[in-house]
Protein backbone atom coordinates (compact mmCIF):
# COMPACT_ATOMS: atom_id res chain seq x y z
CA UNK A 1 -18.60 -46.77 -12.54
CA UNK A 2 -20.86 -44.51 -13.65
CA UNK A 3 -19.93 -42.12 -10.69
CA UNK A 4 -16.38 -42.20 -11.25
CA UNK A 5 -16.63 -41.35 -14.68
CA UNK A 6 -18.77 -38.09 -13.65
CA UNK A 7 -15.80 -36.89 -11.29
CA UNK A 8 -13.18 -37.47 -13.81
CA UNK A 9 -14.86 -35.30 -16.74
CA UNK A 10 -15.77 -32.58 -13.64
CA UNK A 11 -12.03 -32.61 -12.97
CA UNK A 12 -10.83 -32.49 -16.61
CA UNK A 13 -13.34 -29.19 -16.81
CA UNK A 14 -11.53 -27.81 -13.49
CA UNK A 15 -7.93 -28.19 -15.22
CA UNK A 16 -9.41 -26.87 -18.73
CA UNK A 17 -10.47 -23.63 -16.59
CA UNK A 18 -7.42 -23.39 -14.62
CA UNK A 19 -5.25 -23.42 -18.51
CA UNK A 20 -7.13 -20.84 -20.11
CA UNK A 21 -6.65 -18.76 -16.99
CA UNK A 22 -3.15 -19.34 -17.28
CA UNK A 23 -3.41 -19.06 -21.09
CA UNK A 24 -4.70 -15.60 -20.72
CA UNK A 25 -2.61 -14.65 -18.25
CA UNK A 26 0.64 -15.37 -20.29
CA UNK A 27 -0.94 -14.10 -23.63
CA UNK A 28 -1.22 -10.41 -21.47
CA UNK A 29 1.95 -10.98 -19.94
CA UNK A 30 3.66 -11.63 -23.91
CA UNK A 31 1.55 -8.68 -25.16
CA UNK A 32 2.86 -6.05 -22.62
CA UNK A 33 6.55 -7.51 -22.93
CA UNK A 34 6.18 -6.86 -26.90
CA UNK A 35 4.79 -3.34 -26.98
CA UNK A 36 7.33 -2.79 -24.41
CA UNK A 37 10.05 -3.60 -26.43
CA UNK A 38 8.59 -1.66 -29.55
CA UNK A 39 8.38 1.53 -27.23
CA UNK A 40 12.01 0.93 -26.15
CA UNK A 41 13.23 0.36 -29.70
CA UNK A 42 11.59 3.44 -31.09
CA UNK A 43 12.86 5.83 -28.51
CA UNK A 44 16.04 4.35 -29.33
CA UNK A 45 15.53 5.26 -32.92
CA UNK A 46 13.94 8.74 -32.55
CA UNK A 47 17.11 9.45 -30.15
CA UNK A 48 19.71 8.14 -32.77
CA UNK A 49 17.62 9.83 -36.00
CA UNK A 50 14.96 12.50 -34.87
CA UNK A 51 14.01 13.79 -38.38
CA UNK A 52 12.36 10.18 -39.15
CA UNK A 53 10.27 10.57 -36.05
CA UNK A 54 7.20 10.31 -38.35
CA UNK A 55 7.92 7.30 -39.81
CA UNK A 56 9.00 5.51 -36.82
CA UNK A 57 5.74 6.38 -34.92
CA UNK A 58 3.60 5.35 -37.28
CA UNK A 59 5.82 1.91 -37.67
CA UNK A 60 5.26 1.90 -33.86
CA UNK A 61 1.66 1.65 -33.42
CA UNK A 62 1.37 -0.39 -36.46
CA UNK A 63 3.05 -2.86 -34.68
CA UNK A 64 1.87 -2.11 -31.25
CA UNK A 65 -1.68 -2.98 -32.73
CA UNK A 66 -0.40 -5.98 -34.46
CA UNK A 67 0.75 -7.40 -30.93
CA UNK A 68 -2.83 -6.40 -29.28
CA UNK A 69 -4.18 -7.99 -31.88
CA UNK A 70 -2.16 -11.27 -31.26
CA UNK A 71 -3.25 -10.68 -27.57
CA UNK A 72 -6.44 -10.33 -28.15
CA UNK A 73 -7.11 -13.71 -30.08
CA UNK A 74 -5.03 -15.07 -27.32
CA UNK A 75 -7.61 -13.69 -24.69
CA UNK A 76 -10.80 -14.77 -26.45
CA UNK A 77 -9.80 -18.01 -27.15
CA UNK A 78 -9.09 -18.96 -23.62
CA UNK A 79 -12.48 -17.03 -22.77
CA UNK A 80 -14.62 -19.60 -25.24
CA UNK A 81 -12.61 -22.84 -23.68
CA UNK A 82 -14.00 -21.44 -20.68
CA UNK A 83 -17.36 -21.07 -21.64
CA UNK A 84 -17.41 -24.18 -23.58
């Protein structure tokens, strides 16, 4: 009994690892996607209206740090179900 309880909390922990890899994968994947996507927008912007280029840049890595940030938390948390 005792035995079989012992491989089914060792497997549980093997599945746990295997999500927050996964977990951190996708929250990367998402990240990269979204900062794409600002880039694309603003040089879409800047094209259409140059004199705001200011403005736009600075909206631009406001929100490209706002994603990393978002990708960040994602990271770490999968790291500490990992480690815990």
């Amino acid at each position: 009994m005792m035995l079989s309880l012992l491989t089914i909390l060792l497997e549980v922990v093997g599945v746990a690892k295997m999500g927050a890899g996964i977990g951190a994968g996708v929250g990367a994947i998402g990240a990269g996607l979204g900062i794409g996507k600002i880039g694309s927008s603003a040089m879409e912007a800047i094209a259409r209206q140059p004199e705001a280029v200011g403005d736009i840049r600075a909206n631009m890595i406001l929100a490209a740090a706002l994603v990393e940030g978002a990708a960040f938390f994602a990271i770490v948390t999968c790291f500490l179900i990992l480690v815990m």
